[in-house]
N, C-alpha and C. Protein backbone atom coordinates (compact mmCIF):
# COMPACT_ATOMS: atom_id res chain seq x y z
N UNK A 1 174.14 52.12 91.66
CA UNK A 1 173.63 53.48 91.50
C UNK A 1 173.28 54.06 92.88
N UNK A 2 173.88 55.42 93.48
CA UNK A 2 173.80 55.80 94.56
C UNK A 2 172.14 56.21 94.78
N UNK A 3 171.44 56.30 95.60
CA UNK A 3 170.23 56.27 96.35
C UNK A 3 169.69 57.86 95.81
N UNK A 4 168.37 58.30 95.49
CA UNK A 4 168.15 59.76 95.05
C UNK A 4 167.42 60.14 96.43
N UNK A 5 168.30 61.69 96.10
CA UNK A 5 168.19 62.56 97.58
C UNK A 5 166.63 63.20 97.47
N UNK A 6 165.85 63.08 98.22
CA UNK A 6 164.83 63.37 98.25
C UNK A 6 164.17 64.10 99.19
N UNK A 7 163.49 65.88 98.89
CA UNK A 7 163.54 66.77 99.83
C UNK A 7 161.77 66.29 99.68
N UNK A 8 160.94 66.87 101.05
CA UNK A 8 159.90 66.07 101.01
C UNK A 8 158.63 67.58 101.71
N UNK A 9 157.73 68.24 101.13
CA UNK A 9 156.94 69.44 101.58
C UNK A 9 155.83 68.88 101.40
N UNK A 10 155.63 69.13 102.78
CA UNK A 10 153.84 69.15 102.98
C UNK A 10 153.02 69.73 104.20
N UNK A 11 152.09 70.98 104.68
CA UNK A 11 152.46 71.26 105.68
C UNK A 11 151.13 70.26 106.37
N UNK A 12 150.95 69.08 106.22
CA UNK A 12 150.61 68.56 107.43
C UNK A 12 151.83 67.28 107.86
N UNK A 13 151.75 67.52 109.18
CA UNK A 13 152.61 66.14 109.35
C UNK A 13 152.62 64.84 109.04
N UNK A 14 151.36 64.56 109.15
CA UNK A 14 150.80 62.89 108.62
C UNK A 14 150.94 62.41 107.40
N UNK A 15 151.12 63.38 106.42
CA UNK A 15 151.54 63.33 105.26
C UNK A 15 153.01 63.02 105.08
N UNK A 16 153.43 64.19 105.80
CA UNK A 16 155.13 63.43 105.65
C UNK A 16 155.46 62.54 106.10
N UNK A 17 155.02 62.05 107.24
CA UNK A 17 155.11 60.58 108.02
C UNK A 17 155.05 59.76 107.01
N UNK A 18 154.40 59.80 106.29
CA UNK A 18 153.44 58.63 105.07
C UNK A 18 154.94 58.82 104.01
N UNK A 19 155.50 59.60 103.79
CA UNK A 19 156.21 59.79 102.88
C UNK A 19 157.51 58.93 103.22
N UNK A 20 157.99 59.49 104.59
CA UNK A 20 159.07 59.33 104.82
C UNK A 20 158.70 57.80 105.37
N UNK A 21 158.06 57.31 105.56
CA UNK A 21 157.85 55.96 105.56
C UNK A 21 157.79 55.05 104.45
N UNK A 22 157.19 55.51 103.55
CA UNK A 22 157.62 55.06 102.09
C UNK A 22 159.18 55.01 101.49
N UNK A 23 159.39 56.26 101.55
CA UNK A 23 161.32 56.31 101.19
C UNK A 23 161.62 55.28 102.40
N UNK A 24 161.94 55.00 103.51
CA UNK A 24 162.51 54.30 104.21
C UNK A 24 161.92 52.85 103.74
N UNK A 25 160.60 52.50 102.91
CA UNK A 25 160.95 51.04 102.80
C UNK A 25 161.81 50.73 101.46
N UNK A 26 162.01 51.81 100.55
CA UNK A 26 162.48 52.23 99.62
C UNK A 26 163.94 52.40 99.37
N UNK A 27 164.54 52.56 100.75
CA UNK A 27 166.01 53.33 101.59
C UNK A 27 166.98 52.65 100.19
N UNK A 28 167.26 51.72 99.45
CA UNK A 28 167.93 51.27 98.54
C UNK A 28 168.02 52.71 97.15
N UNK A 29 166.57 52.60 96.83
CA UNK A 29 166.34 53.75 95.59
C UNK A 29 166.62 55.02 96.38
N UNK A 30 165.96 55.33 97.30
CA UNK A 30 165.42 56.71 97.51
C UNK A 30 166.13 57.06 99.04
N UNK A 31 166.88 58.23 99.13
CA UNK A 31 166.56 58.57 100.89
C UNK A 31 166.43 60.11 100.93
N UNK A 32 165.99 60.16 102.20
CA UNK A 32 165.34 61.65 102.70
C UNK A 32 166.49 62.49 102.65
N UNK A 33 166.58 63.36 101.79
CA UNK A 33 167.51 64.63 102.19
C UNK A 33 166.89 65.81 103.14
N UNK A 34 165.46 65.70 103.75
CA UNK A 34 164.85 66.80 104.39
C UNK A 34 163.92 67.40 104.77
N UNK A 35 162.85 67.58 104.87
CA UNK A 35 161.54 68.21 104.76
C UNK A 35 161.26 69.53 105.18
N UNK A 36 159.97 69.79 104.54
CA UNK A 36 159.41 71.57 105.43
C UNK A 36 157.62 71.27 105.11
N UNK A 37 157.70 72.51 105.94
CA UNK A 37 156.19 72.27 105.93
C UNK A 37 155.49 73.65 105.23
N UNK A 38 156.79 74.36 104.66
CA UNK A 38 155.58 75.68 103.68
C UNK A 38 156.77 75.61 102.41
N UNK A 39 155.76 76.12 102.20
CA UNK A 39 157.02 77.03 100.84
C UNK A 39 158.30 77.24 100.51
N UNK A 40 158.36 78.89 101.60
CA UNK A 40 159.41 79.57 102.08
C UNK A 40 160.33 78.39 102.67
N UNK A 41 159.54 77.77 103.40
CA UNK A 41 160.86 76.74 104.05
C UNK A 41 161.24 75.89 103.16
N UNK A 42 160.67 75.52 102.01
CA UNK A 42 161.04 74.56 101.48
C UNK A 42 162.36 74.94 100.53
N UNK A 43 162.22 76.63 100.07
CA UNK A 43 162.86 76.76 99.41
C UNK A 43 164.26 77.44 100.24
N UNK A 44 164.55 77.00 101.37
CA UNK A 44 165.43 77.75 102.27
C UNK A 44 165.98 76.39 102.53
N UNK A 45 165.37 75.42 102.83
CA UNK A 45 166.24 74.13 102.82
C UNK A 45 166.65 73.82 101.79
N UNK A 46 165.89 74.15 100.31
CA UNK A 46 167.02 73.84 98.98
C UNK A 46 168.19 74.22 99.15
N UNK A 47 168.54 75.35 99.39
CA UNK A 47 169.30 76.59 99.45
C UNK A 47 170.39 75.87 100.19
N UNK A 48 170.31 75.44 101.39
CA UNK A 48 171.09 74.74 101.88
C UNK A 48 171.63 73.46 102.03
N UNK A 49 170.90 72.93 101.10
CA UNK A 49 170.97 71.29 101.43
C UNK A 49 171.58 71.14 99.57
N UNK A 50 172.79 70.87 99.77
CA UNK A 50 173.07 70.25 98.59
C UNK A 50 172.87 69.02 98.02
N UNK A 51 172.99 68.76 96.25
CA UNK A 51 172.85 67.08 96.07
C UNK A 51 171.47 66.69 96.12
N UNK A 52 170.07 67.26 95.99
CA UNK A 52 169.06 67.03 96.05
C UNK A 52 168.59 66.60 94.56
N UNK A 53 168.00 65.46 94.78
CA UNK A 53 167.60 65.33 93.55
C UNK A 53 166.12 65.35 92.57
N UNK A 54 165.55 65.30 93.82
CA UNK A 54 163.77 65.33 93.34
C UNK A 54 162.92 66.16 94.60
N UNK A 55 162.16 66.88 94.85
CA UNK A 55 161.43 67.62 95.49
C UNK A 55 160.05 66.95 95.31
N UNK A 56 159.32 66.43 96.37
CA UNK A 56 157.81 66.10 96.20
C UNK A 56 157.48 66.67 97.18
N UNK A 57 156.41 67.87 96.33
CA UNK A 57 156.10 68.96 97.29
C UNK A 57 154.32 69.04 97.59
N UNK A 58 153.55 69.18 97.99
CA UNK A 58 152.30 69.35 98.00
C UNK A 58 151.87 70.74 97.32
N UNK A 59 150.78 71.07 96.82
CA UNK A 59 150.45 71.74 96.13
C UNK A 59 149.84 72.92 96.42
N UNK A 60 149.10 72.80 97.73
CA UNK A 60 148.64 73.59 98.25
C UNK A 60 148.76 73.64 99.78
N UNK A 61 149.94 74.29 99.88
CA UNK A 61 149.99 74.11 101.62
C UNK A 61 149.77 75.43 102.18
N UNK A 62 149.87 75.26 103.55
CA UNK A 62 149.76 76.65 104.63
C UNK A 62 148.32 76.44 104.74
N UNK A 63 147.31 75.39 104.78
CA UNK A 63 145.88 75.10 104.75
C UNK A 63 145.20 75.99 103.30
N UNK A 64 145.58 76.09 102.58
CA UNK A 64 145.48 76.60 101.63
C UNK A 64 145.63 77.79 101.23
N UNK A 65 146.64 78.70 101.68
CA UNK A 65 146.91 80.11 101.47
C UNK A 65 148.08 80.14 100.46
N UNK A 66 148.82 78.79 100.28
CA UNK A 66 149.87 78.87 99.52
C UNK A 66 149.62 79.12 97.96
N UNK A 67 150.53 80.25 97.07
CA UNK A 67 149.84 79.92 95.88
C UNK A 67 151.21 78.54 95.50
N UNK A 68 150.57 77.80 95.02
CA UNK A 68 150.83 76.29 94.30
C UNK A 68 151.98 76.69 93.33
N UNK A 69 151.24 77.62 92.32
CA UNK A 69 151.74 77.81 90.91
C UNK A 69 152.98 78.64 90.98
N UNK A 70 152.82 80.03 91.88
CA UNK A 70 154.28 80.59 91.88
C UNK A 70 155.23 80.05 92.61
N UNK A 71 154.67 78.62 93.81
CA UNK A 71 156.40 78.07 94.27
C UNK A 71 157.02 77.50 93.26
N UNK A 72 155.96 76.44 92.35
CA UNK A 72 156.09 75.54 91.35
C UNK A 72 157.57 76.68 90.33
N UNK A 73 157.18 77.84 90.14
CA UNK A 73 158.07 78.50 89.19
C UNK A 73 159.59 78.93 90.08
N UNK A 74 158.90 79.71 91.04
CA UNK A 74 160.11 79.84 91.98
C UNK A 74 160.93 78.76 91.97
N UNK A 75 160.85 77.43 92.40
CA UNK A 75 161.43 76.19 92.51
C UNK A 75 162.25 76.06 91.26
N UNK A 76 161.67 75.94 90.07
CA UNK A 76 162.25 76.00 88.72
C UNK A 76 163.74 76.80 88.43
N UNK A 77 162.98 78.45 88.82
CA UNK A 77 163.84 79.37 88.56
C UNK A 77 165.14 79.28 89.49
N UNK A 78 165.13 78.92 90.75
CA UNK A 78 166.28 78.86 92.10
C UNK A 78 166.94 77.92 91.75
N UNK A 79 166.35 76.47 91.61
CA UNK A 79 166.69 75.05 91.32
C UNK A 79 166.32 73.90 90.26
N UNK A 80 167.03 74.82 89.21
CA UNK A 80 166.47 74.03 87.90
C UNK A 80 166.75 72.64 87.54
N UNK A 81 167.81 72.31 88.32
CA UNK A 81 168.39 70.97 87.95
C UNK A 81 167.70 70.14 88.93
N UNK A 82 166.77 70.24 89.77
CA UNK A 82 166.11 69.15 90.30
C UNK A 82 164.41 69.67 90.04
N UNK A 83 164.28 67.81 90.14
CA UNK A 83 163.03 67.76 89.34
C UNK A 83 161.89 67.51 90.63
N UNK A 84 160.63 67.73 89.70
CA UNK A 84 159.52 68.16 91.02
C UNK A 84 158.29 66.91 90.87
N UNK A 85 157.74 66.47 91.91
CA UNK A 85 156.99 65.73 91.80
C UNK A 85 155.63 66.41 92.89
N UNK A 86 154.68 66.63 92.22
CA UNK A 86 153.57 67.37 92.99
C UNK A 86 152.48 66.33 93.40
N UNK A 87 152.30 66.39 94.93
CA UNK A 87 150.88 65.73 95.49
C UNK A 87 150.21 66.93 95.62
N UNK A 88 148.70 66.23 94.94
CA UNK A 88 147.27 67.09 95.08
C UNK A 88 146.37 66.71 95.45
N UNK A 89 145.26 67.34 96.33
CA UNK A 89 143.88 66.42 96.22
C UNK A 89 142.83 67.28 94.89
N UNK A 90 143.47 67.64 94.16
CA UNK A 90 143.00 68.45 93.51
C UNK A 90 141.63 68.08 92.96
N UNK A 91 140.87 68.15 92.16
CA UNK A 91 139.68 67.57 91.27
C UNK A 91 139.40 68.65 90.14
N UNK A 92 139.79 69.79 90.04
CA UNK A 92 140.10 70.19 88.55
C UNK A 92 140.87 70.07 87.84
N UNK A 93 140.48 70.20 86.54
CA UNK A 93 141.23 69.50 85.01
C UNK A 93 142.03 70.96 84.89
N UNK A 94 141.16 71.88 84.95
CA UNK A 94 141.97 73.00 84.73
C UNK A 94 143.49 73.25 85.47
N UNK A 95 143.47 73.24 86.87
CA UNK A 95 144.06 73.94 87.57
C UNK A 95 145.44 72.58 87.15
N UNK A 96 144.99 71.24 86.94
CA UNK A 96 146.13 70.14 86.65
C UNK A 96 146.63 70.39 85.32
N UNK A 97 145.85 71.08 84.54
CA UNK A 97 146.37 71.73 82.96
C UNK A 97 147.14 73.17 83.03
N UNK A 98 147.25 73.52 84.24
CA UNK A 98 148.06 74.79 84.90
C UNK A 98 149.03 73.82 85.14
N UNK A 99 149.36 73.09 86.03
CA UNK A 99 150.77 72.71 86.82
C UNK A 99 151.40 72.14 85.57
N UNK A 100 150.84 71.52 84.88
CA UNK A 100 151.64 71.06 83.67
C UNK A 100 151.91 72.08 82.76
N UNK A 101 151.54 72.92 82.49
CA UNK A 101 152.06 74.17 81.90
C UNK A 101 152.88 75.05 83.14
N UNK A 102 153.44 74.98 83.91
CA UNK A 102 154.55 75.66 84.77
C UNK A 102 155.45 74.55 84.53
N UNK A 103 155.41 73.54 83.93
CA UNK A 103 156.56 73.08 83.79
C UNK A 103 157.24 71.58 84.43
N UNK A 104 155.52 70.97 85.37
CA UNK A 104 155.81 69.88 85.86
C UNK A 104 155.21 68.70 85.51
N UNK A 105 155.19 67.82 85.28
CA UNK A 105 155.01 66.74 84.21
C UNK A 105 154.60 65.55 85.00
N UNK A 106 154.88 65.19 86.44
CA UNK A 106 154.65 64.46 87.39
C UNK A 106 154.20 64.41 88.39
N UNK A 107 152.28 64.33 88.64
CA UNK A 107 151.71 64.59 89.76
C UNK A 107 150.94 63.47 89.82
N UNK A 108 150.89 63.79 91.10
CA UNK A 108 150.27 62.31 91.83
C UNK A 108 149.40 62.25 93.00
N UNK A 109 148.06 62.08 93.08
CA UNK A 109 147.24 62.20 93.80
C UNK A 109 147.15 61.26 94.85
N UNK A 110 146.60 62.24 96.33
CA UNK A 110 147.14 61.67 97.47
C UNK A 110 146.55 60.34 97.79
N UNK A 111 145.40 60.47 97.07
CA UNK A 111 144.53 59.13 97.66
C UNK A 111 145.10 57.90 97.36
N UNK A 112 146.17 57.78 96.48
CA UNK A 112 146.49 56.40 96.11
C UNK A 112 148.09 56.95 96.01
N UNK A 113 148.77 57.82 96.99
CA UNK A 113 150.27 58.09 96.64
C UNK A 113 151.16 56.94 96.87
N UNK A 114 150.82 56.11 97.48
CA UNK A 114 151.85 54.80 97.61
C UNK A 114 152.26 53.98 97.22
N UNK A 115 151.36 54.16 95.91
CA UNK A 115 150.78 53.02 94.61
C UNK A 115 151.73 53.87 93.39
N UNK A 116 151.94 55.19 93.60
CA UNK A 116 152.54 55.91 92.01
C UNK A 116 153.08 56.62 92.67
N UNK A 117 154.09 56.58 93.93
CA UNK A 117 155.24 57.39 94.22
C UNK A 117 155.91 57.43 93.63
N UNK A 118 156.66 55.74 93.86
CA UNK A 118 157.68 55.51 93.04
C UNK A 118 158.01 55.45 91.48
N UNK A 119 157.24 55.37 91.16
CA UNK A 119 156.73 55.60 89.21
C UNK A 119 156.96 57.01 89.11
N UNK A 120 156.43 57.81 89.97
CA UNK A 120 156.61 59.52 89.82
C UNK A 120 158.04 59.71 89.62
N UNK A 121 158.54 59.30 90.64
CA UNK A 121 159.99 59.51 90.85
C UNK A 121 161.07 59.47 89.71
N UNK A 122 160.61 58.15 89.59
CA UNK A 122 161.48 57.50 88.40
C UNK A 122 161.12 57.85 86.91
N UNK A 123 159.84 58.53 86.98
CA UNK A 123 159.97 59.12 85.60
C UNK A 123 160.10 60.78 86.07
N UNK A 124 160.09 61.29 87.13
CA UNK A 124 160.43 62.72 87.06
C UNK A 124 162.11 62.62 86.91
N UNK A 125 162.78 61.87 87.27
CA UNK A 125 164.47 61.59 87.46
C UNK A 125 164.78 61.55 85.70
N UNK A 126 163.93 60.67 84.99
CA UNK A 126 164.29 60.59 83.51
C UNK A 126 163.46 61.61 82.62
N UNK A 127 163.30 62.42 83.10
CA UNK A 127 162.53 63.51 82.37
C UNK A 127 161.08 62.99 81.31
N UNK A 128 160.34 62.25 81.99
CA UNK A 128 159.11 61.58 81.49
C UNK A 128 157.89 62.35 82.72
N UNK A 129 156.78 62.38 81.51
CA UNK A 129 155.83 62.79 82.19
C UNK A 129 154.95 61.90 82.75
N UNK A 130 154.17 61.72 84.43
CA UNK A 130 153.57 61.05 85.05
C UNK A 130 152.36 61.14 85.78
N UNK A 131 151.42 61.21 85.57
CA UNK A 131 150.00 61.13 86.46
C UNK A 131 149.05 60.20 86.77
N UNK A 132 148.88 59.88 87.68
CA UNK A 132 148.58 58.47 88.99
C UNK A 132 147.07 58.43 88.20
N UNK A 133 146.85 57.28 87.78
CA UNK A 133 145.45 57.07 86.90
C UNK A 133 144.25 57.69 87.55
N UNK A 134 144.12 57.90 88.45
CA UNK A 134 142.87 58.76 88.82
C UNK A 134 143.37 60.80 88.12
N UNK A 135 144.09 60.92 88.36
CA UNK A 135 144.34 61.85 87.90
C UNK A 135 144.44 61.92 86.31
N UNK A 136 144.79 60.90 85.91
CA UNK A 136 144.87 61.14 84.45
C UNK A 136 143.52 61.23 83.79
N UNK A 137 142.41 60.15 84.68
CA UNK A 137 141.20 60.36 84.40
C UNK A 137 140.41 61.38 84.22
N UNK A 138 140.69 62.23 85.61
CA UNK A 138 139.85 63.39 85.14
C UNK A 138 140.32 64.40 84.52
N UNK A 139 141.58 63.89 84.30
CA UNK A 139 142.12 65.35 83.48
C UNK A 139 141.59 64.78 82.07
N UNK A 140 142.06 63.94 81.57
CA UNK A 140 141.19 63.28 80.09
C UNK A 140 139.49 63.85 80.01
N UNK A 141 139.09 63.62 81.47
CA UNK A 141 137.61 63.72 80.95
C UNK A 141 137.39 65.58 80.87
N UNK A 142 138.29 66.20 81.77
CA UNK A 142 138.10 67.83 81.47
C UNK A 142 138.92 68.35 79.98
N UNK A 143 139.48 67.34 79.43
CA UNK A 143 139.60 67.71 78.51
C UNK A 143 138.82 67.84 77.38
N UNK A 144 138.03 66.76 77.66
CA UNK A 144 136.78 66.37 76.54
C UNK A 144 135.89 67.56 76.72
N UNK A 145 135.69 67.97 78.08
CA UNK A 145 134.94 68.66 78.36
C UNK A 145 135.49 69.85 77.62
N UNK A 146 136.38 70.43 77.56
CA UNK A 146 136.59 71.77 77.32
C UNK A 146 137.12 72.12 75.70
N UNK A 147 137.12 70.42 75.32
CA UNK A 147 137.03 70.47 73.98
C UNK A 147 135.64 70.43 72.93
N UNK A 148 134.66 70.63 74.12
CA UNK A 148 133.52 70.77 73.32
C UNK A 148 132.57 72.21 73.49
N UNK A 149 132.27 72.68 72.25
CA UNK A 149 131.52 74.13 72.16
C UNK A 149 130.96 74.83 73.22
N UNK A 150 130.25 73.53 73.78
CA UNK A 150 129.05 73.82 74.63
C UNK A 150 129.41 74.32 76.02
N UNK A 151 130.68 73.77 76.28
CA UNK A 151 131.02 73.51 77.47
C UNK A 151 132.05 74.47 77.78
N UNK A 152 131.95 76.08 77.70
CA UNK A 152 132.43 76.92 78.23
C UNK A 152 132.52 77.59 79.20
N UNK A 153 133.16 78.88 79.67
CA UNK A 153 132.62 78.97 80.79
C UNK A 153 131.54 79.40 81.18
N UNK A 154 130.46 80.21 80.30
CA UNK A 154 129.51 80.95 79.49
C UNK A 154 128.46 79.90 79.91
N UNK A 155 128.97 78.26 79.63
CA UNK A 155 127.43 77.80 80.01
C UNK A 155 127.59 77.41 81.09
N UNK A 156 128.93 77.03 81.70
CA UNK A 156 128.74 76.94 83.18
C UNK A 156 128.38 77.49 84.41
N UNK A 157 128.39 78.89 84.07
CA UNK A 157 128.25 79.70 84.66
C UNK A 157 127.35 80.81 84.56
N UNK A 158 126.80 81.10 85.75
CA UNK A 158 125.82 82.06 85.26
C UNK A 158 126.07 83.32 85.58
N UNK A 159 125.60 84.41 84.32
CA UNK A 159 126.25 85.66 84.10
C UNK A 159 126.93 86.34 85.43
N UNK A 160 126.10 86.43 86.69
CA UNK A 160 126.32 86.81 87.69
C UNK A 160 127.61 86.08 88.52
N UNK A 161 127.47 84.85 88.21
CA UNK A 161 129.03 84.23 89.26
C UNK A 161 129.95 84.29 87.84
N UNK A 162 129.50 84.68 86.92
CA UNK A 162 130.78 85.35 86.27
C UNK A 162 131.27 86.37 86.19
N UNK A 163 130.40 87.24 86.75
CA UNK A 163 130.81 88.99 86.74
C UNK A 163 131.85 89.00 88.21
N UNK A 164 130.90 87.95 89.22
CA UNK A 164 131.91 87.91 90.58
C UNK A 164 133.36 87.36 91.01
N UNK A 165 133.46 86.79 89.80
CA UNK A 165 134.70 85.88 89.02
C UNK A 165 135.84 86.99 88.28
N UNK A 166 134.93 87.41 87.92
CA UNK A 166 136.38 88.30 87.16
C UNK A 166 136.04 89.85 87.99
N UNK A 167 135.27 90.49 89.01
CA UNK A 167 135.88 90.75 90.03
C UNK A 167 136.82 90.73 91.33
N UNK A 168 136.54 89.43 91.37
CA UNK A 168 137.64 88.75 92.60
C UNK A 168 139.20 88.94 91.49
N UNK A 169 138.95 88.70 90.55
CA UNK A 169 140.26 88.38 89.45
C UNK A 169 140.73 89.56 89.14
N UNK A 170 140.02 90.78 89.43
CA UNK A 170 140.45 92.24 89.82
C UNK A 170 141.56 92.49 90.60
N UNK A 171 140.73 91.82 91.79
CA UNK A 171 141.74 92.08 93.48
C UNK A 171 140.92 92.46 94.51
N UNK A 172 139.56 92.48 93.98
CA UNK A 172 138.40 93.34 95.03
C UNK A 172 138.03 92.00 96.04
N UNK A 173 137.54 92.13 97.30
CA UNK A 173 137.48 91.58 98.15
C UNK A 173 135.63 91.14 97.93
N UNK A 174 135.11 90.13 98.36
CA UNK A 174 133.81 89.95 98.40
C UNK A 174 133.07 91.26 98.64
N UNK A 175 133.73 91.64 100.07
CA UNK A 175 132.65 93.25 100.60
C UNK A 175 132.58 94.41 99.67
N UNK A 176 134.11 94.69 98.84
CA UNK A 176 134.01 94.96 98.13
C UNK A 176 133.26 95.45 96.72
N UNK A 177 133.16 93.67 96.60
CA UNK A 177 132.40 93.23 95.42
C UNK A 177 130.75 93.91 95.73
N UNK A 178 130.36 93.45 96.56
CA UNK A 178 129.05 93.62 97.47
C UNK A 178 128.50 94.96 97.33
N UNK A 179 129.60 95.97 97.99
CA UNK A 179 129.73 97.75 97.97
C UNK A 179 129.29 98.16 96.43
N UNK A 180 130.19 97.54 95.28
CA UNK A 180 130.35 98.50 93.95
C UNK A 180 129.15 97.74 93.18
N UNK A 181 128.63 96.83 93.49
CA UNK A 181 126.93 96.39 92.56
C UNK A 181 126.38 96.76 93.34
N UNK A 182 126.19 97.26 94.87
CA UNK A 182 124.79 97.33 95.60
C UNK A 182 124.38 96.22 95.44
N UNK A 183 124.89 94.82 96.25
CA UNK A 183 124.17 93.84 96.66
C UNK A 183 124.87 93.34 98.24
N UNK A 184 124.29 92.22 98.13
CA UNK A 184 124.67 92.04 100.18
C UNK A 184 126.27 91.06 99.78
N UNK A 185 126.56 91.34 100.73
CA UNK A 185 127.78 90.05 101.27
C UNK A 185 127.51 88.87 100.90
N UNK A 186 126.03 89.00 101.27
CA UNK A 186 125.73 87.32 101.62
C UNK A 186 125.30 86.96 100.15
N UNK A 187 125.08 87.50 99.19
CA UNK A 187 124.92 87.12 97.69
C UNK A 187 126.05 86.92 96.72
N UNK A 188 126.98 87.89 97.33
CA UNK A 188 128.32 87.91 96.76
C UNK A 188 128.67 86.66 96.70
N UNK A 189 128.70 86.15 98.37
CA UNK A 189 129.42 85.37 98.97
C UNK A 189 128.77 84.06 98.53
N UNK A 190 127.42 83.68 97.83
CA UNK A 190 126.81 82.53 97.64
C UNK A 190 127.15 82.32 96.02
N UNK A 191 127.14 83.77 94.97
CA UNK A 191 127.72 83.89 93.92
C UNK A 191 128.81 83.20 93.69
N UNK A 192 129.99 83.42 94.49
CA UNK A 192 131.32 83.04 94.59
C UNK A 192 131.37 81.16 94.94
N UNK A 193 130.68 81.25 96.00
CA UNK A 193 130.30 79.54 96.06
C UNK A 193 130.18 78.90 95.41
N UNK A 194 128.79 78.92 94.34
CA UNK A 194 128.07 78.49 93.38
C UNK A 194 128.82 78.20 92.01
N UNK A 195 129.94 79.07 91.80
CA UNK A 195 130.94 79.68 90.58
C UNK A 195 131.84 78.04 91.29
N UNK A 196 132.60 78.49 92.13
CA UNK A 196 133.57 77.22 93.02
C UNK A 196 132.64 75.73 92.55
N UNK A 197 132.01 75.46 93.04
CA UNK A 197 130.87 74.24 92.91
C UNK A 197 130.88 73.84 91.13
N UNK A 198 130.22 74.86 90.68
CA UNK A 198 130.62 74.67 89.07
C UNK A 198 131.46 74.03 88.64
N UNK A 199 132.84 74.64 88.89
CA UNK A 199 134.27 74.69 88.34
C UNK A 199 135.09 73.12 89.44
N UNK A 200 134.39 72.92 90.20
CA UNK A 200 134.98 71.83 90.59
C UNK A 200 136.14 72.52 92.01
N UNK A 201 135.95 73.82 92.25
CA UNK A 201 136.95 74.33 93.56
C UNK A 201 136.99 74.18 94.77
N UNK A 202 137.41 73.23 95.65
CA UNK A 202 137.17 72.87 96.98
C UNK A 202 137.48 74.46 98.17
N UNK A 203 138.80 75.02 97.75
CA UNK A 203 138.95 76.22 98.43
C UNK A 203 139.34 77.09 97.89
N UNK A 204 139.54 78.32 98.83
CA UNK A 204 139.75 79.70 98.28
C UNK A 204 141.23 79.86 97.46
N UNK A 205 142.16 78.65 97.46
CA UNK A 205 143.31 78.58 97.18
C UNK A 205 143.66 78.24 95.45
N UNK A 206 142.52 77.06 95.34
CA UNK A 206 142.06 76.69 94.18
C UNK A 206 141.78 77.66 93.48
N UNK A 207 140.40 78.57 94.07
CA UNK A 207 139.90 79.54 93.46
C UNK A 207 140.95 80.39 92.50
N UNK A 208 141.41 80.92 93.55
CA UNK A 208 142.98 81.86 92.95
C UNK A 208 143.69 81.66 92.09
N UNK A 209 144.09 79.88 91.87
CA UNK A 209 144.88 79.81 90.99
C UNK A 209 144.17 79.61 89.62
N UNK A 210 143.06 79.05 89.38
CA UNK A 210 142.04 78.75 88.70
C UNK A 210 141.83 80.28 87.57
N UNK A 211 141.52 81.58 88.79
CA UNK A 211 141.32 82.82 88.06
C UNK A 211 142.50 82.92 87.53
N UNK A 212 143.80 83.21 88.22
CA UNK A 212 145.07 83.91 87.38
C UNK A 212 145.65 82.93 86.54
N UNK A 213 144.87 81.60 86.00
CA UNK A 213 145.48 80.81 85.15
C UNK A 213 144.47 79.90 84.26
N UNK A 214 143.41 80.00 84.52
CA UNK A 214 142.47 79.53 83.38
C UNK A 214 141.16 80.35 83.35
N UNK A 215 141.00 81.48 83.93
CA UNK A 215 139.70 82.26 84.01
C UNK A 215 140.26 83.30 83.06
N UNK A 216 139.13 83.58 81.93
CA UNK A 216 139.64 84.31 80.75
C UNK A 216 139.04 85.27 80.47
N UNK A 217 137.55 85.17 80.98
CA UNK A 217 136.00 86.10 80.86
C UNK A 217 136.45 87.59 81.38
């Protein structure tokens, strides 16, 4: 069985090092068809690089300006016949109950990627769904969570970092936000924090995808 071509996105380098060091002890199953370090590039080397067979892309690149969810579709829509394997450092249930509803079935968290690369692979290649046991964990346990009454967003949140929540989910900017209640920046801006902290959001990237895909209020 010939070797699967494997395009490789992440925009830090050390990461891909780690990768492409893995496929090379691997070089039998797996070899590198390529890498990029954003998006746009990633999907410009599809474009050109024929015979690809699996994409393991990071989730949130460009230090977090990338949205995750529309390359995830883009990728789909350009290059449907190859399959995607997503690294995250993610820690919400939600935003991992998003990527699996765009359509990807195989993610794998960075802290232990060396341990469930190859498992990713091989079940993203056979159309099986895969997530690296820490990940499956907390997605199980946000499920529990969000399968119980109590635990909405209503009690997580308090009225105020929910009003600032589905302002940002407007399009309005913090100062914005700040200007049209008559309050400071700096309340907005601790509102918005406090909401993140709740919900489990490390950055502003999270945030984003979190509102346009599981924020409902």
């Amino acid at each position: 069985m010939p070797a699967l071509r494997i395009v490789i996105a992440d925009d830090h380098p050390i990461v891909r090092v780690g990768i492409k060091a893995f496929l090379a002890e691997h070089s039998i199953r797996f070899t590198l068809a390529g890498e990029a370090s954003s998006g746009d590039e990633l999907l410009s080397l599809l474009s050109a690089t024929p015979g690809v067979d699996v994409v393991i892309t990071d989730f949130a690149m460009d230090e977090g300006r990338q949205d995750g969810l529309r390359l995830l579709r883009r990728l789909q829509q350009q290059h449907p016949g190859i399959r995607i394997v997503v690294l995250t450092m993610l820690t919400n249930g939600a935003l991992l109950n998003s990527i699996q509803k765009a359509g990807v079935d195989c993610i794998v968290g960075k802290r232990d990627v060396h341990k469930n690369l190859a498992s990713a692979i091989e079940n993203a290649v056979n159309h099986r769904p895969f997530l690296s046991p820490d990940l499956k964990a907390l997605l199980d346990a946000a499920n529990r969570l969000s399968s119980s009454p109590s635990a909405d967003h209503a009690s997580r949140l308090s009225p105020r970092q929910a009003e600032t929540l589905r302002l940002l989910r407007s399009g309005l900017t913090v100062s914005e936000i700040a200007a049209s209640l008559n309050r400071s920046k700096k309340t907005i801006s601790a509102q918005k924090q406090g909401a993140m902290a709740k919900l489990g959001l490390q950055n502003d990237a999270q945030l984003f995808e979190y509102l346009h895909s599981s924020f409902e209020r």
